[in-house]
Protein backbone atom coordinates (compact mmCIF):
# COMPACT_ATOMS: atom_id res chain seq x y z
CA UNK A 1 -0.95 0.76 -23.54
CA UNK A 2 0.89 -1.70 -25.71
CA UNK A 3 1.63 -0.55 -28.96
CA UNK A 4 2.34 -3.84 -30.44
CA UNK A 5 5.56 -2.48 -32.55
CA UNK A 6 8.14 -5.01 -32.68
CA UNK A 7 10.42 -1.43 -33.23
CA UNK A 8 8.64 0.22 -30.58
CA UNK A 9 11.32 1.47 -27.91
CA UNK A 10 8.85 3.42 -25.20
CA UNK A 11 9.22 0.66 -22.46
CA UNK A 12 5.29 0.99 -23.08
CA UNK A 13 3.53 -2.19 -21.44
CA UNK A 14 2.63 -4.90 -24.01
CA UNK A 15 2.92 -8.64 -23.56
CA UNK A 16 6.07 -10.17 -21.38
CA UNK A 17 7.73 -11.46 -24.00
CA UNK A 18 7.55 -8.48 -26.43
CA UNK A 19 8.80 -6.47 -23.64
CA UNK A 20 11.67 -8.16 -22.57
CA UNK A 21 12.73 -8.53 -26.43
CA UNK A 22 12.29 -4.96 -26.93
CA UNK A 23 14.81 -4.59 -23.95
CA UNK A 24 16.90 -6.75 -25.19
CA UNK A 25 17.36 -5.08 -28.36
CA UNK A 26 17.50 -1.39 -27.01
CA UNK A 27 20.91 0.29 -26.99
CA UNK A 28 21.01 1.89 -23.49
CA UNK A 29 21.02 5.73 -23.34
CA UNK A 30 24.16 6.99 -21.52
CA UNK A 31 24.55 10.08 -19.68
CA UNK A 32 23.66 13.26 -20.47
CA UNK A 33 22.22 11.59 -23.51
CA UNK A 34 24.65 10.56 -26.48
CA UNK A 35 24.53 7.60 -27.81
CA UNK A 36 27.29 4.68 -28.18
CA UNK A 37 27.31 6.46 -32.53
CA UNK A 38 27.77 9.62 -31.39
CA UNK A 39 25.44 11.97 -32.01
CA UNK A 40 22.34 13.24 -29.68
CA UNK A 41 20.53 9.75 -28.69
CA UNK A 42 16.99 10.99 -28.77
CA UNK A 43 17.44 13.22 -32.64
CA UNK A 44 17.92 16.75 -31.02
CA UNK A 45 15.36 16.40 -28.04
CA UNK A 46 12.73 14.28 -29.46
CA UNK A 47 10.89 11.79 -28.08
CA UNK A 48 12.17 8.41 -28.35
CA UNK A 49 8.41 7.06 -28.18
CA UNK A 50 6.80 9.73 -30.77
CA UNK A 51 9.75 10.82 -32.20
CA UNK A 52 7.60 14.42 -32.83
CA UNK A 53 7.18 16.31 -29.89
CA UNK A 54 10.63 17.82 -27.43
CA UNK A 55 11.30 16.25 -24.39
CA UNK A 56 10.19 17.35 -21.21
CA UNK A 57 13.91 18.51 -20.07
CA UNK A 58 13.22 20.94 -23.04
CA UNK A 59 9.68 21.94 -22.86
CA UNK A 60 9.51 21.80 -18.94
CA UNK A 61 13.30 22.96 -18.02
CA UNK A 62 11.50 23.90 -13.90
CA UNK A 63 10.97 20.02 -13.75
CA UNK A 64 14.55 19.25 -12.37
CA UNK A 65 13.66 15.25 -11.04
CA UNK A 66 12.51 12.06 -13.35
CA UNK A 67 15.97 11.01 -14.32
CA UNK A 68 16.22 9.49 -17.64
CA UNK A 69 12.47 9.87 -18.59
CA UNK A 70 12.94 13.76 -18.78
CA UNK A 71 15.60 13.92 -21.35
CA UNK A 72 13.61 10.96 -23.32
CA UNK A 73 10.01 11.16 -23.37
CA UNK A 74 7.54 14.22 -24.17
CA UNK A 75 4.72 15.08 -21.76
CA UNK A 76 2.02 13.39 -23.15
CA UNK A 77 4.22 10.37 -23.94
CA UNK A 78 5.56 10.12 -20.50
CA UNK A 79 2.26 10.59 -19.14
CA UNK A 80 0.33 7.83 -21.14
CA UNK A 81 3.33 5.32 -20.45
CA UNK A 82 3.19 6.10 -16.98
CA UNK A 83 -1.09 5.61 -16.56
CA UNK A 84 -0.07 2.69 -18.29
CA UNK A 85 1.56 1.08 -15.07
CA UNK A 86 -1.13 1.80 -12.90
CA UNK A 87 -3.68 0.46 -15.42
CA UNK A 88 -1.43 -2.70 -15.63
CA UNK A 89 -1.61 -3.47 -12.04
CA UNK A 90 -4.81 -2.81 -11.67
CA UNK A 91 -6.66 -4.87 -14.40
CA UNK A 92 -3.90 -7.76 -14.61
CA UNK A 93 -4.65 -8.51 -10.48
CA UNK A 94 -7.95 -7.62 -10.39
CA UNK A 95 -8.13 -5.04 -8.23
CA UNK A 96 -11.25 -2.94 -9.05
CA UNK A 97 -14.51 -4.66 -10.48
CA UNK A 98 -17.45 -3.17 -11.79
CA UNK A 99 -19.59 -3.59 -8.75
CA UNK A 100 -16.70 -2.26 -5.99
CA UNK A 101 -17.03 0.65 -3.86
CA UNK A 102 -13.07 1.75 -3.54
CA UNK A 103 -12.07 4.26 -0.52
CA UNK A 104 -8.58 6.15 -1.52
CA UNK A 105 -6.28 7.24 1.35
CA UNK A 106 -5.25 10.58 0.92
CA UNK A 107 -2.65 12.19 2.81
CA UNK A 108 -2.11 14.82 -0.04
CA UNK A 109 1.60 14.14 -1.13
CA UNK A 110 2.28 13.43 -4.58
CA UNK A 111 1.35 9.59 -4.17
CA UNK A 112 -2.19 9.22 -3.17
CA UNK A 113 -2.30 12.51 -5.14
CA UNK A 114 -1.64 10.46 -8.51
CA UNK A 115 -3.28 7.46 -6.99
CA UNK A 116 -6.85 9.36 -6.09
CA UNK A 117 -6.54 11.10 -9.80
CA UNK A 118 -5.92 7.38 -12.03
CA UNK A 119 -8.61 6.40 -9.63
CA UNK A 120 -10.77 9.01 -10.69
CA UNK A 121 -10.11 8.53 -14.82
CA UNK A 122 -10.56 4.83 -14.64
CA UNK A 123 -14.36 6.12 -13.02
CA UNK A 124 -15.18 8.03 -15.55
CA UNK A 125 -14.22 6.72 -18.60
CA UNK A 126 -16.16 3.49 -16.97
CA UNK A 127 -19.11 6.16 -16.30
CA UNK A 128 -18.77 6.79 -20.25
CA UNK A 129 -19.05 3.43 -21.23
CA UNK A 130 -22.00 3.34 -19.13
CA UNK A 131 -23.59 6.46 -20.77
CA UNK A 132 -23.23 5.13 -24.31
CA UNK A 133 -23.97 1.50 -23.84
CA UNK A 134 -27.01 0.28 -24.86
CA UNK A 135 -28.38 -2.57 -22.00
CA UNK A 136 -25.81 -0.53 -19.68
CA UNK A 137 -25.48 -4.01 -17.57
CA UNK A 138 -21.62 -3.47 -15.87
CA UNK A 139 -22.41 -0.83 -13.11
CA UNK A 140 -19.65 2.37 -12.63
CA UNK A 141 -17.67 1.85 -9.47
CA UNK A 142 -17.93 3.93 -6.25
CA UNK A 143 -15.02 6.20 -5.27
CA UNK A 144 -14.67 7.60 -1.73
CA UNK A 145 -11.68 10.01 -0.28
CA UNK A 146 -10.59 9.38 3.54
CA UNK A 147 -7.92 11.74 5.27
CA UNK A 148 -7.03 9.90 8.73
CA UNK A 149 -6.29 12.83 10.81
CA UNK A 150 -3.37 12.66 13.36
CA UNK A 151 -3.02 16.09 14.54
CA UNK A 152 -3.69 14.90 17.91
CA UNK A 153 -0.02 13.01 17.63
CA UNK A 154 1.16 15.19 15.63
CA UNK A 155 -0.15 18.70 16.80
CA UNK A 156 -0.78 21.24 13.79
CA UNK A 157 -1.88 24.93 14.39
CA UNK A 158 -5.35 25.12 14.17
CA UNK A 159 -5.31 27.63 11.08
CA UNK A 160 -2.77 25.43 9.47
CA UNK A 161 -5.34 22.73 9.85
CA UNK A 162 -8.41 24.03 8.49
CA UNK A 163 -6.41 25.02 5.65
CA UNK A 164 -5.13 21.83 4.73
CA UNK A 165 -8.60 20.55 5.17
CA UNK A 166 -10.21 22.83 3.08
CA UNK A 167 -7.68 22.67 0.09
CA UNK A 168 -8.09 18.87 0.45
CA UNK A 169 -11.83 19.00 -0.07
CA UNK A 170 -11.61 21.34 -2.93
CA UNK A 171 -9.47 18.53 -4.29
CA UNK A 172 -12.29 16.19 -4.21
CA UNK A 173 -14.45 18.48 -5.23
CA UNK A 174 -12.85 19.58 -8.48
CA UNK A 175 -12.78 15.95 -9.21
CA UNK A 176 -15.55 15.71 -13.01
CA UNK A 177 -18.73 13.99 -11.54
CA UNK A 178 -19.51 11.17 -10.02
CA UNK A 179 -19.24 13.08 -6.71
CA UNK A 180 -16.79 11.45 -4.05
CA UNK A 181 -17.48 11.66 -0.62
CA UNK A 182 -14.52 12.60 2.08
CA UNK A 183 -13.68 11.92 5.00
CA UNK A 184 -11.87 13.11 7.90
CA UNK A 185 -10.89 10.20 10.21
CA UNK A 186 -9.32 11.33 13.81
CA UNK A 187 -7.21 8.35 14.35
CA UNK A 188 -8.61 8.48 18.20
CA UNK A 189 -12.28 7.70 16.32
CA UNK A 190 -10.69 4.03 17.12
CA UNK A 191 -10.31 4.13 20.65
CA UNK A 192 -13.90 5.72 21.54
CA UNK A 193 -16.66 7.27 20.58
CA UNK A 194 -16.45 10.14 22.64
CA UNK A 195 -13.87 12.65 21.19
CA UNK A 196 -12.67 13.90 24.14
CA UNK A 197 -12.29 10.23 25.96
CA UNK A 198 -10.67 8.93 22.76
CA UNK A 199 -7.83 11.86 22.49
CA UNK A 200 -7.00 11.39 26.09
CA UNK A 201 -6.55 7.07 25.47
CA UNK A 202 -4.54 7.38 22.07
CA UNK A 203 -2.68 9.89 23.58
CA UNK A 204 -1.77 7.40 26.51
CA UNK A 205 -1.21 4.61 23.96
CA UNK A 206 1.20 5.90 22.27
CA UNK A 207 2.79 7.54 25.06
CA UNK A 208 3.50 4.41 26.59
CA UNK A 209 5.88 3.40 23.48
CA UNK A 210 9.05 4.50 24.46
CA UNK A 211 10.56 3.35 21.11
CA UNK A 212 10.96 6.19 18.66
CA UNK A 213 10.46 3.30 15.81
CA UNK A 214 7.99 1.35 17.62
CA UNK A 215 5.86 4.51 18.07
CA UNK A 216 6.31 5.40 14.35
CA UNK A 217 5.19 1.93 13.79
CA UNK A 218 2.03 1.56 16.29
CA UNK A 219 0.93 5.12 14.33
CA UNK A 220 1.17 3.04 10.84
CA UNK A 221 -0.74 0.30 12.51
CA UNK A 222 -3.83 2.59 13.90
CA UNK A 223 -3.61 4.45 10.67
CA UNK A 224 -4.41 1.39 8.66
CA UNK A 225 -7.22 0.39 11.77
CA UNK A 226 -8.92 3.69 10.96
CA UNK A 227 -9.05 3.19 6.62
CA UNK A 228 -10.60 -0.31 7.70
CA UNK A 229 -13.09 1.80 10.37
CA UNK A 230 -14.09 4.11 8.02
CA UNK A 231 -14.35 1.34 5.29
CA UNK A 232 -16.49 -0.78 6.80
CA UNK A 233 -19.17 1.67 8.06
CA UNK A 234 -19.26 3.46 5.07
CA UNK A 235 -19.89 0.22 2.46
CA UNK A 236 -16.37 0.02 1.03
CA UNK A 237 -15.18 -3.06 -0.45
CA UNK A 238 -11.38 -2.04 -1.34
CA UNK A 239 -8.99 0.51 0.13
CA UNK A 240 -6.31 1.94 -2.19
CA UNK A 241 -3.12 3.14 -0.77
CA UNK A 242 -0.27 5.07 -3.00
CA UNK A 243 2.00 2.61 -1.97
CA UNK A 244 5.11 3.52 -4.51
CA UNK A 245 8.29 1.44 -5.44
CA UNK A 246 10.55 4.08 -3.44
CA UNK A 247 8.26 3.42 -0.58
CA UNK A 248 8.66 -0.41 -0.85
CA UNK A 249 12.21 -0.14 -0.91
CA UNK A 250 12.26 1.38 2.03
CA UNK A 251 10.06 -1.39 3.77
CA UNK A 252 11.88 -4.28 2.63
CA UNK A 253 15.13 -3.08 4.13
CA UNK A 254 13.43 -1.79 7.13
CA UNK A 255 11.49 -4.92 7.97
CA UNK A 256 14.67 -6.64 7.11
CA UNK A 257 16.43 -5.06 9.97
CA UNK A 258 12.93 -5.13 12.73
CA UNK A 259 13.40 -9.28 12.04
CA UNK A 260 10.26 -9.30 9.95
CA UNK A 261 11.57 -11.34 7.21
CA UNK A 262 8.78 -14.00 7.48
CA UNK A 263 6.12 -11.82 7.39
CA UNK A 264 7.67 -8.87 4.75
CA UNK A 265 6.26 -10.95 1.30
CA UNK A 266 2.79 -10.30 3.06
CA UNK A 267 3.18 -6.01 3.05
CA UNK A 268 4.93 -5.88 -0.45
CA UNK A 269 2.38 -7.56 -3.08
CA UNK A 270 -0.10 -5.72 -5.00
CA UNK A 271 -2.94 -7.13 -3.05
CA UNK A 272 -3.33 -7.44 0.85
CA UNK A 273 -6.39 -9.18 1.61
CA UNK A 274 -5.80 -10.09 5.11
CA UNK A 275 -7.70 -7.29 6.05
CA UNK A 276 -11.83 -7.10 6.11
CA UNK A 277 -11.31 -4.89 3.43
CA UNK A 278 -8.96 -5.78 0.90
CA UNK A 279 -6.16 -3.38 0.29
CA UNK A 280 -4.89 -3.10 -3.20
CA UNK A 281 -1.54 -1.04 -4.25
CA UNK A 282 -1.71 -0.15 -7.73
CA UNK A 283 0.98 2.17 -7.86
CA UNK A 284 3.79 -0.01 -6.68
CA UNK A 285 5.84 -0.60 -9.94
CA UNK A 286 5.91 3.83 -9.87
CA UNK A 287 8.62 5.50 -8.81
CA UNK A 288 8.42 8.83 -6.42
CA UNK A 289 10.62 10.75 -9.08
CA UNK A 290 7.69 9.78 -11.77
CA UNK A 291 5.14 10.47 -9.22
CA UNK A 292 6.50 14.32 -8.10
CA UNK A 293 6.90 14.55 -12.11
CA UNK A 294 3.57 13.80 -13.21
CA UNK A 295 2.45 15.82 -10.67
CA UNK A 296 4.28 18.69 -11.78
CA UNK A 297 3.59 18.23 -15.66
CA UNK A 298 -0.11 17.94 -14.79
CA UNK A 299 -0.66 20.54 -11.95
CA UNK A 300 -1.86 18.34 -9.60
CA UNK A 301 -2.08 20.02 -6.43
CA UNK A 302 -0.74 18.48 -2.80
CA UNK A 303 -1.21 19.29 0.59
CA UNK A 304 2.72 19.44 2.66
CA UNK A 305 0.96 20.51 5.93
CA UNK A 306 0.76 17.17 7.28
CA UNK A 307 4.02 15.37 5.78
CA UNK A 308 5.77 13.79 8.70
CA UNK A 309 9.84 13.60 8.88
CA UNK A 310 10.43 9.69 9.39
CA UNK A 311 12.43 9.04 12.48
CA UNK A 312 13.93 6.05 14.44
CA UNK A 313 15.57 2.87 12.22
CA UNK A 314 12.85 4.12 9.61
CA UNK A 315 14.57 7.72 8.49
CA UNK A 316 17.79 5.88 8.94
CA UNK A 317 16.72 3.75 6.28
CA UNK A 318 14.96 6.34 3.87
CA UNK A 319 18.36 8.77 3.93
CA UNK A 320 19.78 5.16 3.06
CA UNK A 321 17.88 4.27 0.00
CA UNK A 322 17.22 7.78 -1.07
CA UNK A 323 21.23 7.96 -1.05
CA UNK A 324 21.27 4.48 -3.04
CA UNK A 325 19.01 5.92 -5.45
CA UNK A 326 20.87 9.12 -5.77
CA UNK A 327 23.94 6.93 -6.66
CA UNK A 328 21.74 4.44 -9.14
CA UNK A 329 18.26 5.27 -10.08
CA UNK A 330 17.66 1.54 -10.66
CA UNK A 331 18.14 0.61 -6.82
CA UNK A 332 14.91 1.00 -5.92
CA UNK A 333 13.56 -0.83 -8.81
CA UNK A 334 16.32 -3.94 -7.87
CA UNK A 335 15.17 -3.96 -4.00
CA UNK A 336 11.34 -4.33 -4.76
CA UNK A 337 12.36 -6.96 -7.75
CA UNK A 338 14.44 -9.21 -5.35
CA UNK A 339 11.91 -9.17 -2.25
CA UNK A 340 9.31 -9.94 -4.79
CA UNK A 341 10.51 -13.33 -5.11
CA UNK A 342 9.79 -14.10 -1.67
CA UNK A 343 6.76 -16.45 -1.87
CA UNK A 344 3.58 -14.15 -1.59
CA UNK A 345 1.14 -15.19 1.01
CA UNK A 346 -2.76 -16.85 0.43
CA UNK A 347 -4.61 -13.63 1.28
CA UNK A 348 -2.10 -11.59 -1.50
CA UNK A 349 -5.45 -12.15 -3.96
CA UNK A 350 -8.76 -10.86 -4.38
CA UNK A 351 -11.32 -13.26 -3.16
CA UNK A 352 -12.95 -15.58 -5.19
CA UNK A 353 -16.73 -14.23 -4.57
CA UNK A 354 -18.46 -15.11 -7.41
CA UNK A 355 -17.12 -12.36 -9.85
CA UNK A 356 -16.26 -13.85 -12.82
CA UNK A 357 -14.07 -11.28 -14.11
CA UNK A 358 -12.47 -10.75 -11.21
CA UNK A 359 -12.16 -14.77 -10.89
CA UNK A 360 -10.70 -14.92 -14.48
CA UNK A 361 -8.17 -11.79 -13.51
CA UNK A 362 -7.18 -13.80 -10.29
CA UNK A 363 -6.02 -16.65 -11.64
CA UNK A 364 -4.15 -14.91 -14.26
CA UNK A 365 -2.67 -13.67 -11.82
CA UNK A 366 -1.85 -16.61 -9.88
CA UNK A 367 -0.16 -17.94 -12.73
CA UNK A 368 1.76 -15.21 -13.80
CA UNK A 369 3.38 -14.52 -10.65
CA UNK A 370 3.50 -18.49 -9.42
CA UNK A 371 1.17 -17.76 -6.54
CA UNK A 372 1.05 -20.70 -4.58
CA UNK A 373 -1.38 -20.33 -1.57
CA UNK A 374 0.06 -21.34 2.12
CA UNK A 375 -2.69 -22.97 3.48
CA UNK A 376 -0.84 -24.56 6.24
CA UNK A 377 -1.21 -21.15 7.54
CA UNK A 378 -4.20 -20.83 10.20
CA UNK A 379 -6.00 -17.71 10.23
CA UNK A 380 -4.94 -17.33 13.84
CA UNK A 381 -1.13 -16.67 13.22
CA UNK A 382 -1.61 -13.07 13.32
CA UNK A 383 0.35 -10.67 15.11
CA UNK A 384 -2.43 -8.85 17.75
CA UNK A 385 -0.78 -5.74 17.37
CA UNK A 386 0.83 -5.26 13.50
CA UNK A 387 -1.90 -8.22 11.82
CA UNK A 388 1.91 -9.83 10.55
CA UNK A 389 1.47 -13.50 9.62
CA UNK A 390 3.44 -14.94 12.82
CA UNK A 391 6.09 -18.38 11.56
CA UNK A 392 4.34 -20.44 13.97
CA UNK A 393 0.84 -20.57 15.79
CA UNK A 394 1.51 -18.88 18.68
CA UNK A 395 -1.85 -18.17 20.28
CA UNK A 396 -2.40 -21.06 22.37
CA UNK A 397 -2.41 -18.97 25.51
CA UNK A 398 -4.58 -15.91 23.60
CA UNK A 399 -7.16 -16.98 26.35
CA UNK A 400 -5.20 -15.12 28.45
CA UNK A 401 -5.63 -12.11 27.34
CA UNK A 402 -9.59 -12.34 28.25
CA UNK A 403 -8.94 -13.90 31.58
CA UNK A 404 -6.94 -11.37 33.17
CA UNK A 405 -3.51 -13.36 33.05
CA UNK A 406 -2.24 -11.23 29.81
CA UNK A 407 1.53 -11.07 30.15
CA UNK A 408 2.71 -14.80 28.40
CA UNK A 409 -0.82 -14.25 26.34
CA UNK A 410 0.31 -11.41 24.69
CA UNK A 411 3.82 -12.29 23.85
CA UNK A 412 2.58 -15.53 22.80
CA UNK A 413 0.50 -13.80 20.31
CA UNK A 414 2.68 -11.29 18.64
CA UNK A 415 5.66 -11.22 16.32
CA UNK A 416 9.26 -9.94 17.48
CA UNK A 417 9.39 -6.77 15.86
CA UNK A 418 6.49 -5.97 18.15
CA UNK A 419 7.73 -6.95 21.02
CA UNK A 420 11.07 -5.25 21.80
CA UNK A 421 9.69 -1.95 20.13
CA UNK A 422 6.05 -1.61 21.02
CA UNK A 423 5.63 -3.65 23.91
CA UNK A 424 6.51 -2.69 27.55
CA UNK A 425 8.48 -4.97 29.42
CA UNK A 426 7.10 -4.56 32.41
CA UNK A 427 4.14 -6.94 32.97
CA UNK A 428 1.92 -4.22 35.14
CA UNK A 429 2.54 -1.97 32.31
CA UNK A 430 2.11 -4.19 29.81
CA UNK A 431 -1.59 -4.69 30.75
CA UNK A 432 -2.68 -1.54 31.20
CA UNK A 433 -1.06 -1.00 27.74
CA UNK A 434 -3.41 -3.68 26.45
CA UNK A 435 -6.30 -1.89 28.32
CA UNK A 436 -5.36 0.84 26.39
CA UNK A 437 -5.44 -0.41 22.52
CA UNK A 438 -8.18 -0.04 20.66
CA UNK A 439 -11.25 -2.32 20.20
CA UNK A 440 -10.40 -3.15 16.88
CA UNK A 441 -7.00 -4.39 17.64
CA UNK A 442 -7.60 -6.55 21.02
CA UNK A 443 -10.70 -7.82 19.02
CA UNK A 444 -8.17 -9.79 16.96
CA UNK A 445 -7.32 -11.87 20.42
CA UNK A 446 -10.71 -12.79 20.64
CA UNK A 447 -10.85 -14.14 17.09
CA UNK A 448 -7.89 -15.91 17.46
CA UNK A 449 -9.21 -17.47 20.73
CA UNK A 450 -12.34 -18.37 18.71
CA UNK A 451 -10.60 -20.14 15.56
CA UNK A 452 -8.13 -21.98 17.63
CA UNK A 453 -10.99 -23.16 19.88
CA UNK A 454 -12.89 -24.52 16.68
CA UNK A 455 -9.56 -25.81 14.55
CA UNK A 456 -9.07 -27.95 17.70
CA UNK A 457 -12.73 -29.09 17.89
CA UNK A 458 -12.61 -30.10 14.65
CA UNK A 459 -9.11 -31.96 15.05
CA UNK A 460 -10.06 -33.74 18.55
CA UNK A 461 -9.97 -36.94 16.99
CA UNK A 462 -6.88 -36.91 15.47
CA UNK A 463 -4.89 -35.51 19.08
CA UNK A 464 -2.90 -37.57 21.50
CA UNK A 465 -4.03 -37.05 25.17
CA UNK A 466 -1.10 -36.37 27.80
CA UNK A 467 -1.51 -39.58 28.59
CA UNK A 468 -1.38 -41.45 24.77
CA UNK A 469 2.68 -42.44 24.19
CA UNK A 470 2.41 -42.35 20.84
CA UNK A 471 2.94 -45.36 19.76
């Protein structure tokens, strides 16, 4: 999207440096528009980018959110500036490759809304270049939809259901080919096989969370256990999330206050590959203002029949941030800039597996944002309930968990934020909790049994007996 104007002043993304001079040239805009000269900043309504077409604050007076970017770009320069972020992210960390198969969540608000459609655009103008290329050698990329259903959490009338459903699939459907497939994922799919058995254990699960945050949190956790279900049966190789900035925001200040400050560089980069399937955020420089705008200029249609109220420490926090916001519209921007310093972790890249563009992508990457891979962390530092990177190895005692003695096992094994929210402290309840969670989840205990139990085989040598002084 770079324009390549040393005059341009559309914040439009070309190379660092020409950015940050362009900033540093740019008279800000102050309120309600006139500039420091007097006058009308943007020439009577014009774009500051085009400097032809009105603004949207005069050719879309409904749109009443967006801030700034309503009284100084036009529609379609708004719109390409803001595809240009997504693009950005995308092709600068190498998120999507010619040979992926991508599954967007979709919970039909304005985020994965915006983040199913960019999807979809980068697909077919990829599907174009296909068409019209000659040896046609780079294959198009697969897109797939998944809806992870909750309603048994979160009961829904029946009608109200279907609706949603149904507008959801038309959605997808109205999506230019290639087709899409969708899903809907009952988040008790996790727990068993059988509907009826699974309903009845999630239902328990939760239950058994007395925590209003800690059950909001356990939900996010199963939520992201059901993308990776449906991922991996299906063929997926990524899973994109509309992860925003405003969303971000909101993490870093609530994982802040849960004592997850080791762990919080892991859930804020643009690439999570901790998972089996990698999960990518491509939309997390956009703001929700921009995203509910775009939405609006472009009649994109969402689905509000599922949209959850946040409760607990976490809609403490978003009336917090939304206020902050309110007050600045740069704080969300500031909070996302400042925790991104925090030193990402080694799975925050795509893995190196043989793709050269992708390998080429990654370790521009790498150097752009200083990436320095912590290998001194063991794959078994993993929280058993959240997946958090845990400070130190504590899954010595994971054995326990499989021989019946689960209590010191499972607090061994998983981080603090965990354990005085999720966890009960009662020891009887706390194992029939754990008899409770999902296969997916305790499966991690076994892992973590298994790669402790070879990491020490293959350090034997090199360890001092209970006998050996040390000397």
């Amino acid at each position: 999207m770079a324009c390549n104007s040393a005059n341009c002043q559309s914040g439009c993304y070309g190379d660092e440096h020409s950015v940050k001079e362009d900033d540093e040239k740019r008279l800000p805009l102050p309120e309600y528009g006139v500039s420091p000269r007097g006058g009308d900043s943007n020439s009577g309504g014009l774009c500051i980018k085009c400097k032809v077409n009105e603004t949207i604050a005069a050719t879309h007076p409904a749109v009443t959110e967006g801030g700034g970017d309503r009284g100084r770009y036009c529609a379609d320069c708004f719109r390409s500036n803001f595809f240009g972020k997504f693009r950005f992210a995308v092709t600068s960390n190498a998120m999507i490759s010619s040979s992926d198969n991508v599954l967007v969540a979709f919970s039909g608000g304005p985020s994965s809304r915006v983040a199913l459609q960019f999807v979809h655009e980068m697909q077919l103008k990829a599907q174009k270049n296909f068409d019209a290329s000659r040896d046609r050698q780079l294959p198009v990329f697969g897109v797939g939809v998944a809806y992870i259903d909750e309603s048994t959490i979160y009961p829904v009338s029946s009608h109200d259901f279907d609706g949603a459903i149904h507008q959801m699939e038309l959605i997808v459907a109205s999506l230019a080919p290639p087709a899409k497939q969708f899903f809907v994922v009952p988040t008790e799919s996790i727990c068993s096989h059988d509907f009826a058995a699974g309903r009845d254990r999630l239902t328990e699960l939760v239950g058994a969370v007395s925590d209003i945050t800690g059950k909001e949190d356990l939900l996010a956790h199963l939520r992201m256990q059901s993308l990776q279900k449906v991922a991996l049966e299906n063929g997926y190789t990524k899973v994109v999330l509309g992860t925003c900035t405003s969303r971000i925001a909101c993490h870093v200040l609530e994982a802040t206050v849960k004592g997850q400050g080791f762990s919080l560089a892991a859930d804020i980069q643009y690439v999570d590959a901790r998972w089996k399937i990698p999960v990518v955020l491509p939309l997390r420089d956009c703001l929700s203002e921009e995203l509910n705008m775009f939405c609006i200029l472009d009649s994109l249609k969402t689905v509000e029949a599922f949209q959850q109220p946040r409760s607990g420490i976490n809609g403490l926090i978003s009336s917090f941030v939304k206020l902050l916001q309110e007050e600045n519209p740069s704080r969300e921007s500031t909070i996302v800039r400042t925790a991104g310093k925090l030193t990402p972790f080694s799975f925050n890249r795509i893995p190196e597996v043989g793709d050269n563009d992708g390998h080429l992508a990654t370790k521009r990457r790498q150097k752009k944002y200083n990436l320095k891979p912590n290998e001194s962390l063991p794959p078994e530092s993993y929280c058993l309930i959240c997946n958090s990177p845990l400070k130190k190895p504590k899954s010595t005692n994971s054995n326990c968990f499989h021989d019946g003695k689960t209590s010191s096992g499972i607090y061994a094994s998983t981080c603090s934020s965990c354990q005085y929210q999720i966890l009960p402290k009662d020891p009887t309840s706390l194992e029939n909790f754990f008899s409770l969670v999902p296969q997916s989840i305790s499966a991690l205990a076994k892992d973590s049994r298994d790669n402790q139990k070879l990491l020490r085989d293959q350090i034997q040598d090199c360890l001092l007996s209970d006998s050996d002084d040390g000397t």
